[in-house]
N, C-alpha and C. Protein backbone atom coordinates (compact mmCIF):
# COMPACT_ATOMS: atom_id res chain seq x y z
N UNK A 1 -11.92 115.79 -59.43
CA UNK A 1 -13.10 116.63 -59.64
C UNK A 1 -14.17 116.24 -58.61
N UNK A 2 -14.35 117.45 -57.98
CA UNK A 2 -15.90 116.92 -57.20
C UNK A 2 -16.91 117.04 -57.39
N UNK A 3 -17.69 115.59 -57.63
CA UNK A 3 -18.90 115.68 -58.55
C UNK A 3 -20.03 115.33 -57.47
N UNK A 4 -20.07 115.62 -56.28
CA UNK A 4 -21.09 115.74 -55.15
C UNK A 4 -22.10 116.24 -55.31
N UNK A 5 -22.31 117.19 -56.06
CA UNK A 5 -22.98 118.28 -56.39
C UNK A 5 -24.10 117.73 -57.12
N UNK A 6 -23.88 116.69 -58.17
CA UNK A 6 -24.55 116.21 -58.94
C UNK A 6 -25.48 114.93 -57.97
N UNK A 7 -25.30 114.49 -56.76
CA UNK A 7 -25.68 113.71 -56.17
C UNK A 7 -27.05 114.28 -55.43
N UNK A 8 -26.93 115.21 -55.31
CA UNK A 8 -28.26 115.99 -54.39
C UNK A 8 -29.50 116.02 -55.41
N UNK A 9 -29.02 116.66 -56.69
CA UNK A 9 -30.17 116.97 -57.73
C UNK A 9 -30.71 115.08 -58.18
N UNK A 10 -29.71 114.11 -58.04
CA UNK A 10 -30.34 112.94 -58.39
C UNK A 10 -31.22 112.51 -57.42
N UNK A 11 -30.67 112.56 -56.07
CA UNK A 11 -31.45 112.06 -54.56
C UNK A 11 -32.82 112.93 -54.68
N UNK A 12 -32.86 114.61 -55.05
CA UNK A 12 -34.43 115.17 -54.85
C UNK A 12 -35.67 114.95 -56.06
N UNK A 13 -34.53 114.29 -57.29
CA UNK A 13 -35.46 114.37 -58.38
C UNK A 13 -36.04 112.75 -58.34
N UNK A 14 -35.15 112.18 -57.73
CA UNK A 14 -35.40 110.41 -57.96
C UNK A 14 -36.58 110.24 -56.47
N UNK A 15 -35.96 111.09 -55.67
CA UNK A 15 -37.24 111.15 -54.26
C UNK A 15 -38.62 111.13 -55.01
N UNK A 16 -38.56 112.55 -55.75
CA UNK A 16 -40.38 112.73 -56.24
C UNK A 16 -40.93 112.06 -56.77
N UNK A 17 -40.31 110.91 -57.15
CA UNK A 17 -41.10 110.29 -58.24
C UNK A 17 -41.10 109.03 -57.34
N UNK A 18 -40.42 108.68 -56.38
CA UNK A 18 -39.91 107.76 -55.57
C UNK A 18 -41.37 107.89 -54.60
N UNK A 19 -41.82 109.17 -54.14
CA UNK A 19 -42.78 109.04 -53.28
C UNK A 19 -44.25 109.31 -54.28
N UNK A 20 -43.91 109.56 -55.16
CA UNK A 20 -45.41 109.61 -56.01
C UNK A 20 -45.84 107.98 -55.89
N UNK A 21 -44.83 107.45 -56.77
CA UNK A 21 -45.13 105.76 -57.15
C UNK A 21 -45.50 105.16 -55.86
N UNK A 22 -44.71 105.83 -54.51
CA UNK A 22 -45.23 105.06 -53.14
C UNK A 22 -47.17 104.74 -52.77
N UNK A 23 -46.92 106.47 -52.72
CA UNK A 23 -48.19 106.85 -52.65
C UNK A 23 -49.28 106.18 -52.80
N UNK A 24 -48.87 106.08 -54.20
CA UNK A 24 -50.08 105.00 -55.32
C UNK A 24 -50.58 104.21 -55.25
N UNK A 25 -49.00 103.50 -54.77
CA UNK A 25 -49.15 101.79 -54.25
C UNK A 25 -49.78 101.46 -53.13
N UNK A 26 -49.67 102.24 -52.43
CA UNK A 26 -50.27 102.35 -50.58
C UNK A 26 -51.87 103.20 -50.85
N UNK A 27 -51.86 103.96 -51.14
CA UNK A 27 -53.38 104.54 -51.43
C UNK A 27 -53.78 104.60 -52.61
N UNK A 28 -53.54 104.98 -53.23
CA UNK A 28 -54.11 105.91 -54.61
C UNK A 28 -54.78 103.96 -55.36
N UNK A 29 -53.82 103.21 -55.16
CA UNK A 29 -54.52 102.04 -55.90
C UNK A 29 -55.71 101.32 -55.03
N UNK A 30 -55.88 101.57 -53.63
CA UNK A 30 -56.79 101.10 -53.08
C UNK A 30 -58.08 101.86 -52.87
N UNK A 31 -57.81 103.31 -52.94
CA UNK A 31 -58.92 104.24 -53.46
C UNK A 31 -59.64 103.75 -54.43
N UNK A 32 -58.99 103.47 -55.77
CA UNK A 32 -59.16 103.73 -57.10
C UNK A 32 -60.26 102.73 -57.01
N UNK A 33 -59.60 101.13 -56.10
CA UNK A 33 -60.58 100.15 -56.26
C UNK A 33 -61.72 99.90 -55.72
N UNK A 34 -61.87 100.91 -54.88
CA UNK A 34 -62.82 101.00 -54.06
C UNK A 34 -64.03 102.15 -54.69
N UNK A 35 -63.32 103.25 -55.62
CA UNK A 35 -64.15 103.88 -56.55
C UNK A 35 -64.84 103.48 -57.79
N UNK A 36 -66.00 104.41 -58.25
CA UNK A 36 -66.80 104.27 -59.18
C UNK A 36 -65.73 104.10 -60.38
N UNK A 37 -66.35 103.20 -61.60
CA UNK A 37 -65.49 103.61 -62.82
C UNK A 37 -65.80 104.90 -63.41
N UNK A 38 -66.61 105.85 -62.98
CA UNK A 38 -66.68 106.98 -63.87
C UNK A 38 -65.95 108.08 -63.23
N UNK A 39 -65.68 107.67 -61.56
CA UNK A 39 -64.89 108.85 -60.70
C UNK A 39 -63.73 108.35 -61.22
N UNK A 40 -63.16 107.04 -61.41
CA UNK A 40 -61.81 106.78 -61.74
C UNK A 40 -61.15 107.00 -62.87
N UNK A 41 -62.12 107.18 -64.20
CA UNK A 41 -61.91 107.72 -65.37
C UNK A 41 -61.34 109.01 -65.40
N UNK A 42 -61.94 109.83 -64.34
CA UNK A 42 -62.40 111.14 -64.49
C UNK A 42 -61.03 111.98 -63.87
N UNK A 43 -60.88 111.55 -62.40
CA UNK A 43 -59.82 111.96 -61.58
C UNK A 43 -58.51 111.34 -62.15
N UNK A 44 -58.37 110.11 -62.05
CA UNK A 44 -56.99 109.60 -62.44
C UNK A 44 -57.02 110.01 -63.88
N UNK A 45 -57.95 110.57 -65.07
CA UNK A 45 -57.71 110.84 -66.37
C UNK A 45 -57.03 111.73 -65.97
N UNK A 46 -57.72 112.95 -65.22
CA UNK A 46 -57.21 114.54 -65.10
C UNK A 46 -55.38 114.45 -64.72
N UNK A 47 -55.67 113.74 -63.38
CA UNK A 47 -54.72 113.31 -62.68
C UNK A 47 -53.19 113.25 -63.79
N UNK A 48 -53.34 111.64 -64.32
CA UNK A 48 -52.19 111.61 -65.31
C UNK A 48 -51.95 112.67 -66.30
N UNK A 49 -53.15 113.48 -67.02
CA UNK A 49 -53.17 114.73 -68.21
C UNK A 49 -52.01 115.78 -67.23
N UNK A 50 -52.06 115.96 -66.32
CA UNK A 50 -51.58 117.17 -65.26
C UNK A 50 -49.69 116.18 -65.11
N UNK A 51 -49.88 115.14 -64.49
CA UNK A 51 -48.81 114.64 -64.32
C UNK A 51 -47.65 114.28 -65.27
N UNK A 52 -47.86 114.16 -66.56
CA UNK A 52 -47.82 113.36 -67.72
C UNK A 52 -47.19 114.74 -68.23
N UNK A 53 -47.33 115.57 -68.18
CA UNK A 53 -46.66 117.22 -68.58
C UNK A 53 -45.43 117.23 -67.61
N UNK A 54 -45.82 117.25 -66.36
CA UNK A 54 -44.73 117.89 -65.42
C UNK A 54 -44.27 116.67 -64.55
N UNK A 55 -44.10 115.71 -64.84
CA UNK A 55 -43.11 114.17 -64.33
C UNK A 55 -42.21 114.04 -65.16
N UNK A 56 -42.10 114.29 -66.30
CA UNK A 56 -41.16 113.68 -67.43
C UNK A 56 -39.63 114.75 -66.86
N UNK A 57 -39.95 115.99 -66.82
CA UNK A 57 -38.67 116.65 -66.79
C UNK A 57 -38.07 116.08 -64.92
N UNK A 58 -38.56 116.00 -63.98
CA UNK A 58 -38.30 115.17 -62.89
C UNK A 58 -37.78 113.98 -62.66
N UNK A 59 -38.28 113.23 -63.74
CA UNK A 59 -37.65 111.90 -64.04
C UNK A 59 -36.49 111.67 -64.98
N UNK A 60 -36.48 112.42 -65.87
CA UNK A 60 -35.54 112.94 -66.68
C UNK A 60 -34.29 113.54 -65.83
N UNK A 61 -34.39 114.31 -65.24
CA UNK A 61 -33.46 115.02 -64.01
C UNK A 61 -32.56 113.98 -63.13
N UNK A 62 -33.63 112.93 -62.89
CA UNK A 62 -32.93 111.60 -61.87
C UNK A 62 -32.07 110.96 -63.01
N UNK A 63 -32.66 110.19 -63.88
CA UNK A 63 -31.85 109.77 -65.15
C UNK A 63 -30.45 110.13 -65.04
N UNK A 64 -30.66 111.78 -66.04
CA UNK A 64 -29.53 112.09 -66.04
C UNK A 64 -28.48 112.70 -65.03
N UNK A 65 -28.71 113.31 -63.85
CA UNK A 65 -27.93 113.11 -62.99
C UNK A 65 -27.28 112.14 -62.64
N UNK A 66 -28.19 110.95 -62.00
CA UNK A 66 -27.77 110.05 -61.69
C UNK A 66 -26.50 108.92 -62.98
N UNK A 67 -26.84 109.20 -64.16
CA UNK A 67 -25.75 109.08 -64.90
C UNK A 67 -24.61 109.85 -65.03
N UNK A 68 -24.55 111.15 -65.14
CA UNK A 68 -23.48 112.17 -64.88
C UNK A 68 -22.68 111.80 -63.85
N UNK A 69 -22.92 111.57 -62.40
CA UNK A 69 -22.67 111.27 -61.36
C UNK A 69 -21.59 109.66 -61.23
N UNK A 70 -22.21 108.93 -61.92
CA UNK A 70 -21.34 107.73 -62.62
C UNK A 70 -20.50 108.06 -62.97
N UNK A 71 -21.08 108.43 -64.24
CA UNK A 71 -19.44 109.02 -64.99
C UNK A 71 -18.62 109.73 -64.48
N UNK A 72 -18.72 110.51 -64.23
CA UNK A 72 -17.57 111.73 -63.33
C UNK A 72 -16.92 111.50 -62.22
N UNK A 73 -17.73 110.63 -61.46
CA UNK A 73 -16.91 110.30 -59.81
C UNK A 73 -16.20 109.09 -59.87
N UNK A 74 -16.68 108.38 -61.23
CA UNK A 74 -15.51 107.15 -60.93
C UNK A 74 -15.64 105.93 -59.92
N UNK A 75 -17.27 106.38 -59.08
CA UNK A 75 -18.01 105.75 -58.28
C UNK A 75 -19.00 105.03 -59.10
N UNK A 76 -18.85 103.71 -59.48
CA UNK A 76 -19.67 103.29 -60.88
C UNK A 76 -20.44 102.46 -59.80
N UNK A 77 -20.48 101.78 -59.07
CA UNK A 77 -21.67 100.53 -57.78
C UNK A 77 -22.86 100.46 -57.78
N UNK A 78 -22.84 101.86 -56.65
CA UNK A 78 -24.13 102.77 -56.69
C UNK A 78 -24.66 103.37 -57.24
N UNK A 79 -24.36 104.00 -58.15
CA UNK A 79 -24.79 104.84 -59.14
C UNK A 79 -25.21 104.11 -60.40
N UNK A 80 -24.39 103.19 -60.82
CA UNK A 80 -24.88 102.59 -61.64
C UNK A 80 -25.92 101.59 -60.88
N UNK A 81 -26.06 101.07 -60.38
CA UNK A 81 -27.27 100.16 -59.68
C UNK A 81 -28.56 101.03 -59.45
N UNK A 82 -28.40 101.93 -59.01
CA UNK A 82 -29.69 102.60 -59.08
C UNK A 82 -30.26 103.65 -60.67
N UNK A 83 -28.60 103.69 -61.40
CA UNK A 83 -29.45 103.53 -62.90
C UNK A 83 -29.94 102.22 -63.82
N UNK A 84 -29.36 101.28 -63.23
CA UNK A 84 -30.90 100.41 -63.67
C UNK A 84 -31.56 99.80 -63.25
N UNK A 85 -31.39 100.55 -61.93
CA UNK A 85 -33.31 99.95 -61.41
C UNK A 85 -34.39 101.43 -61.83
N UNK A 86 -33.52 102.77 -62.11
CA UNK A 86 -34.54 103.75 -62.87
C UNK A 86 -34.99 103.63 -64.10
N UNK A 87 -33.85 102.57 -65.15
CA UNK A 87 -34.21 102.63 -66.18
C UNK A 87 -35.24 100.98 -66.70
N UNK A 88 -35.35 100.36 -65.66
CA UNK A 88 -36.10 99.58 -64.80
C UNK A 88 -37.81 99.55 -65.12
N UNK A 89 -37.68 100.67 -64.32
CA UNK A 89 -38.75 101.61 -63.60
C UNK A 89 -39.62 102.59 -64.97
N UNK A 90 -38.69 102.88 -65.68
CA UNK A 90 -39.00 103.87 -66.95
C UNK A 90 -39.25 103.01 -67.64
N UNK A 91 -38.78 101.54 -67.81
CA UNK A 91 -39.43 100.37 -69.18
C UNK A 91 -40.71 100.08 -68.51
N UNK A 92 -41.26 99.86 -67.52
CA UNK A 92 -42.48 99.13 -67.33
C UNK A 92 -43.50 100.90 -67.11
N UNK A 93 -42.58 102.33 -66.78
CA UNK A 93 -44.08 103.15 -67.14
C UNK A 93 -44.40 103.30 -68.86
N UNK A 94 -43.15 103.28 -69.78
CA UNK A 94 -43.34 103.79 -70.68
C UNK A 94 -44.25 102.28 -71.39
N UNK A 95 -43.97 101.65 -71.18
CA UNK A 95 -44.98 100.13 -71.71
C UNK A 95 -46.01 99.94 -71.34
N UNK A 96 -46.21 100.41 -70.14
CA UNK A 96 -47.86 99.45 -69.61
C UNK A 96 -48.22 100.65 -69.15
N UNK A 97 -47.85 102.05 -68.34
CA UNK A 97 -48.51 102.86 -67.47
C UNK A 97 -49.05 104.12 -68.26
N UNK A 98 -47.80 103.98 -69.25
CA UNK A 98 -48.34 105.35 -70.67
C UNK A 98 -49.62 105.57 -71.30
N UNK A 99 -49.33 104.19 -71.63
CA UNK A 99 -50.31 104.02 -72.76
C UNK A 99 -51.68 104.33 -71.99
N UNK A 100 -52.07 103.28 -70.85
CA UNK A 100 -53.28 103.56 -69.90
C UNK A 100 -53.75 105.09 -69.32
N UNK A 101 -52.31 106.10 -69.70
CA UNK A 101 -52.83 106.62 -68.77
C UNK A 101 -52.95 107.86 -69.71
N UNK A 102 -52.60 107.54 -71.01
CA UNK A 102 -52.89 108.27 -72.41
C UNK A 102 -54.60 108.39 -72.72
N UNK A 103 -55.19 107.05 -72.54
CA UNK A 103 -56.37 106.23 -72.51
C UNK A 103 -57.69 107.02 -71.52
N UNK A 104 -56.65 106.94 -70.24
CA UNK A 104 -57.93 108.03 -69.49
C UNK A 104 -57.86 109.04 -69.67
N UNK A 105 -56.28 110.02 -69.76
CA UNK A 105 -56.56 111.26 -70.15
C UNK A 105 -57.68 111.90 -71.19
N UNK A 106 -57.57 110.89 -72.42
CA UNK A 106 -58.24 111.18 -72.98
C UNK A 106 -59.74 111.19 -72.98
N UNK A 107 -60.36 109.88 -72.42
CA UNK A 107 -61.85 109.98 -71.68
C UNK A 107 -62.05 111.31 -70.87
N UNK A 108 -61.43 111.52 -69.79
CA UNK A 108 -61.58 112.32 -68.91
C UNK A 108 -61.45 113.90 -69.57
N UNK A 109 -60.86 114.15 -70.48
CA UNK A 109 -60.86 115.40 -71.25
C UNK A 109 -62.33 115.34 -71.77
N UNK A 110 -62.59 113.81 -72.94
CA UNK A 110 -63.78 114.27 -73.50
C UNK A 110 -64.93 114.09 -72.86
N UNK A 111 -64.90 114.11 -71.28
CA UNK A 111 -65.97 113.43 -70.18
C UNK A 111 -66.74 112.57 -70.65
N UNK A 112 -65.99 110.93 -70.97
CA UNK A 112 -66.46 109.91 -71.23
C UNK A 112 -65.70 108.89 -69.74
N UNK A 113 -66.17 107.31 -69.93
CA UNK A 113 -65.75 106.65 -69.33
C UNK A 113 -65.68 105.25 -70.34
N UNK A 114 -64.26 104.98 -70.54
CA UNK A 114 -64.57 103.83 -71.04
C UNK A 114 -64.55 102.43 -70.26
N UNK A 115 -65.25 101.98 -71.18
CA UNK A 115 -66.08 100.39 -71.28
C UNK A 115 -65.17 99.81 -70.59
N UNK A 116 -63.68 99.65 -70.45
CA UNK A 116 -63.12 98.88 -69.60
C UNK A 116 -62.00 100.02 -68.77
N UNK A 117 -63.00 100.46 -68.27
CA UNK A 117 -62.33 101.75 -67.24
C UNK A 117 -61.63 100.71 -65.97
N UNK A 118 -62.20 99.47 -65.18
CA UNK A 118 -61.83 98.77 -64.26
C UNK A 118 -60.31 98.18 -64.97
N UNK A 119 -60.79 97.48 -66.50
CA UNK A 119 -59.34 96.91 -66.50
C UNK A 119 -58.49 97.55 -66.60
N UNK A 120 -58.27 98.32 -67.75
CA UNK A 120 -57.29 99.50 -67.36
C UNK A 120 -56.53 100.14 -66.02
N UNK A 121 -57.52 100.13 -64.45
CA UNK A 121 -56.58 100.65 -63.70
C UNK A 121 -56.59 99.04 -63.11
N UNK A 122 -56.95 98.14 -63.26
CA UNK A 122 -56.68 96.76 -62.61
C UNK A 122 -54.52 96.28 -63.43
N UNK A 123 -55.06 96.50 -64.40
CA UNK A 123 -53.32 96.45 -65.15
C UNK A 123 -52.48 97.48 -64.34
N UNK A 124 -52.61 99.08 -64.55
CA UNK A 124 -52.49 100.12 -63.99
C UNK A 124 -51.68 99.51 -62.55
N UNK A 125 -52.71 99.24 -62.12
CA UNK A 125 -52.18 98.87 -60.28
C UNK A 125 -51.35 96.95 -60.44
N UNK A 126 -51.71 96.43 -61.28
CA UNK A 126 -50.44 95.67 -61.17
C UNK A 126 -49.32 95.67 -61.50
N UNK A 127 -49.01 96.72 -61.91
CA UNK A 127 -47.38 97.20 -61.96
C UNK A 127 -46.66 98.33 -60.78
N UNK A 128 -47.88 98.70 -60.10
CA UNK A 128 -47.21 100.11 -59.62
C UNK A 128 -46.28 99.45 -58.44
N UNK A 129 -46.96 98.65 -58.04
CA UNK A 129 -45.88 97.79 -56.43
C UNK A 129 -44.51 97.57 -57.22
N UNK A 130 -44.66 97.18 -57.92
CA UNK A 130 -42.84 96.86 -59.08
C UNK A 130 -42.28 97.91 -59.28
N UNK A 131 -43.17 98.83 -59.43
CA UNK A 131 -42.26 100.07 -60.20
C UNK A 131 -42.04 101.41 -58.78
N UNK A 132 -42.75 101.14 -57.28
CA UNK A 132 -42.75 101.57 -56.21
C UNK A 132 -41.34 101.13 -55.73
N UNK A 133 -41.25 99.66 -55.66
CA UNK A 133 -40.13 98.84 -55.06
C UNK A 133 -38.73 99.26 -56.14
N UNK A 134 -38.69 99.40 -57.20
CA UNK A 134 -37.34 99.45 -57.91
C UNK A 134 -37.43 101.24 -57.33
N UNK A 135 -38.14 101.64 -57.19
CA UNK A 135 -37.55 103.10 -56.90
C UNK A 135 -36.89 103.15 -55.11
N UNK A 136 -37.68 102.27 -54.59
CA UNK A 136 -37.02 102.03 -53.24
C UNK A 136 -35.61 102.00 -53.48
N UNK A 137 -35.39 100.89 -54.43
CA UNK A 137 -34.20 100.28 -54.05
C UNK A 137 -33.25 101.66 -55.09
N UNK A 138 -33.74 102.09 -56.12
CA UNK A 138 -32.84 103.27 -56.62
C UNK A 138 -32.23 104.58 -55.27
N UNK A 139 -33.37 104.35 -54.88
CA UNK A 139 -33.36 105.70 -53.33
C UNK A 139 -32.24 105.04 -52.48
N UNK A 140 -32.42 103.48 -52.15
CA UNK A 140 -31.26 103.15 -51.22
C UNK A 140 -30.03 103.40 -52.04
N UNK A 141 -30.20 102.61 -53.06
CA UNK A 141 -28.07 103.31 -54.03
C UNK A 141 -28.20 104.36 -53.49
N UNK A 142 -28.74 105.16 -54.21
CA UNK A 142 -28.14 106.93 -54.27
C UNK A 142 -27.85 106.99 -52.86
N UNK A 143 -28.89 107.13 -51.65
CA UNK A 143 -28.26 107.38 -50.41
C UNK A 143 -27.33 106.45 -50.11
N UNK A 144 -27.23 105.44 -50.07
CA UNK A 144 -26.05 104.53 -49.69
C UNK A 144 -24.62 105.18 -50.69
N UNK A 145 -24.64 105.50 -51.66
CA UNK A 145 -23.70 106.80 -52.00
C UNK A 145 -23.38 107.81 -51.57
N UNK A 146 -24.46 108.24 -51.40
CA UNK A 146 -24.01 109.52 -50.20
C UNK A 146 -23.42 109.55 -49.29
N UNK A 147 -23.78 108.49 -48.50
CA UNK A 147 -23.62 108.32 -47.15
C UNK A 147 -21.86 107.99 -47.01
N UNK A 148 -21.71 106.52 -48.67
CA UNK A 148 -20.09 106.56 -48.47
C UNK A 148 -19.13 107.78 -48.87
N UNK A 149 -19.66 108.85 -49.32
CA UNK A 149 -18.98 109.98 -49.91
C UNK A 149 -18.68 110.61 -48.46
């Protein structure tokens, strides 16, 4: 059976989220620290409320492709190595990045700023380099799969 097919939808869905988390790590966290706590409440609240809807089915997409793709090709290495550095990646957002970013959404809806708006993205940004780098290395499996296919 050729299950190739399933390799493209894991490589474009595991990319987006692969270059969001980059992003972050390289700018978006050095912005943030360099911004007001009430611009950072405000934007990164909106920010995650907007993202937090339409990331889950993207990330979800890499997941399960990238498991389908295991299973079916019989190619377990790569595929499985870069499912758990995604599922990796999904324990430290759903633990530490959720919750925070549940926290501003919600300020930023009711145009408040809370009291520890700094710590929040100070935690925030000490995970994103971890959770930037395991997606690196998920992006190298999958293409290093490809590449041996």
């Amino acid at each position: 059976m050729n299950t190739t097919f399933l390799l493209a939808p894991a490589l474009l869905s595991t990319g987006v989220v692969y270059g969001t988390d980059v992003f972050f790590a390289i700018a978006g966290k050095k912005a943030a620290a360099a911004s007001r706590d009430a611009s950072v409440a405000d934007l990164l609240g909106h920010t995650h409320r907007v993202a937090d809807k339409r990331m889950p089915f993207i990330g979800v997409t890499s997941l399960v492709t990238t498991l389908l793709y295991a299973l079916t090709s019989g190619r377990l290495l790569w595929p499985g190595v870069a499912l758990v550095l995604l599922l990796g990646h999904l324990a430290l957002y759903l633990s530490i990045a959720k919750p925070i970013n549940a926290r501003l959404t919600s300020a930023a809806v009711q145009g408040t700023t809370p009291t520890d708006t700094r710590a929040l993205q100070v935690r925030w940004d000490g995970i994103i380099g971890y959770r930037a780098v395991l997606l690196t290395l998920a992006m190298l499996a999958l293409i290093g799969e490809a590449l041996a296919r």
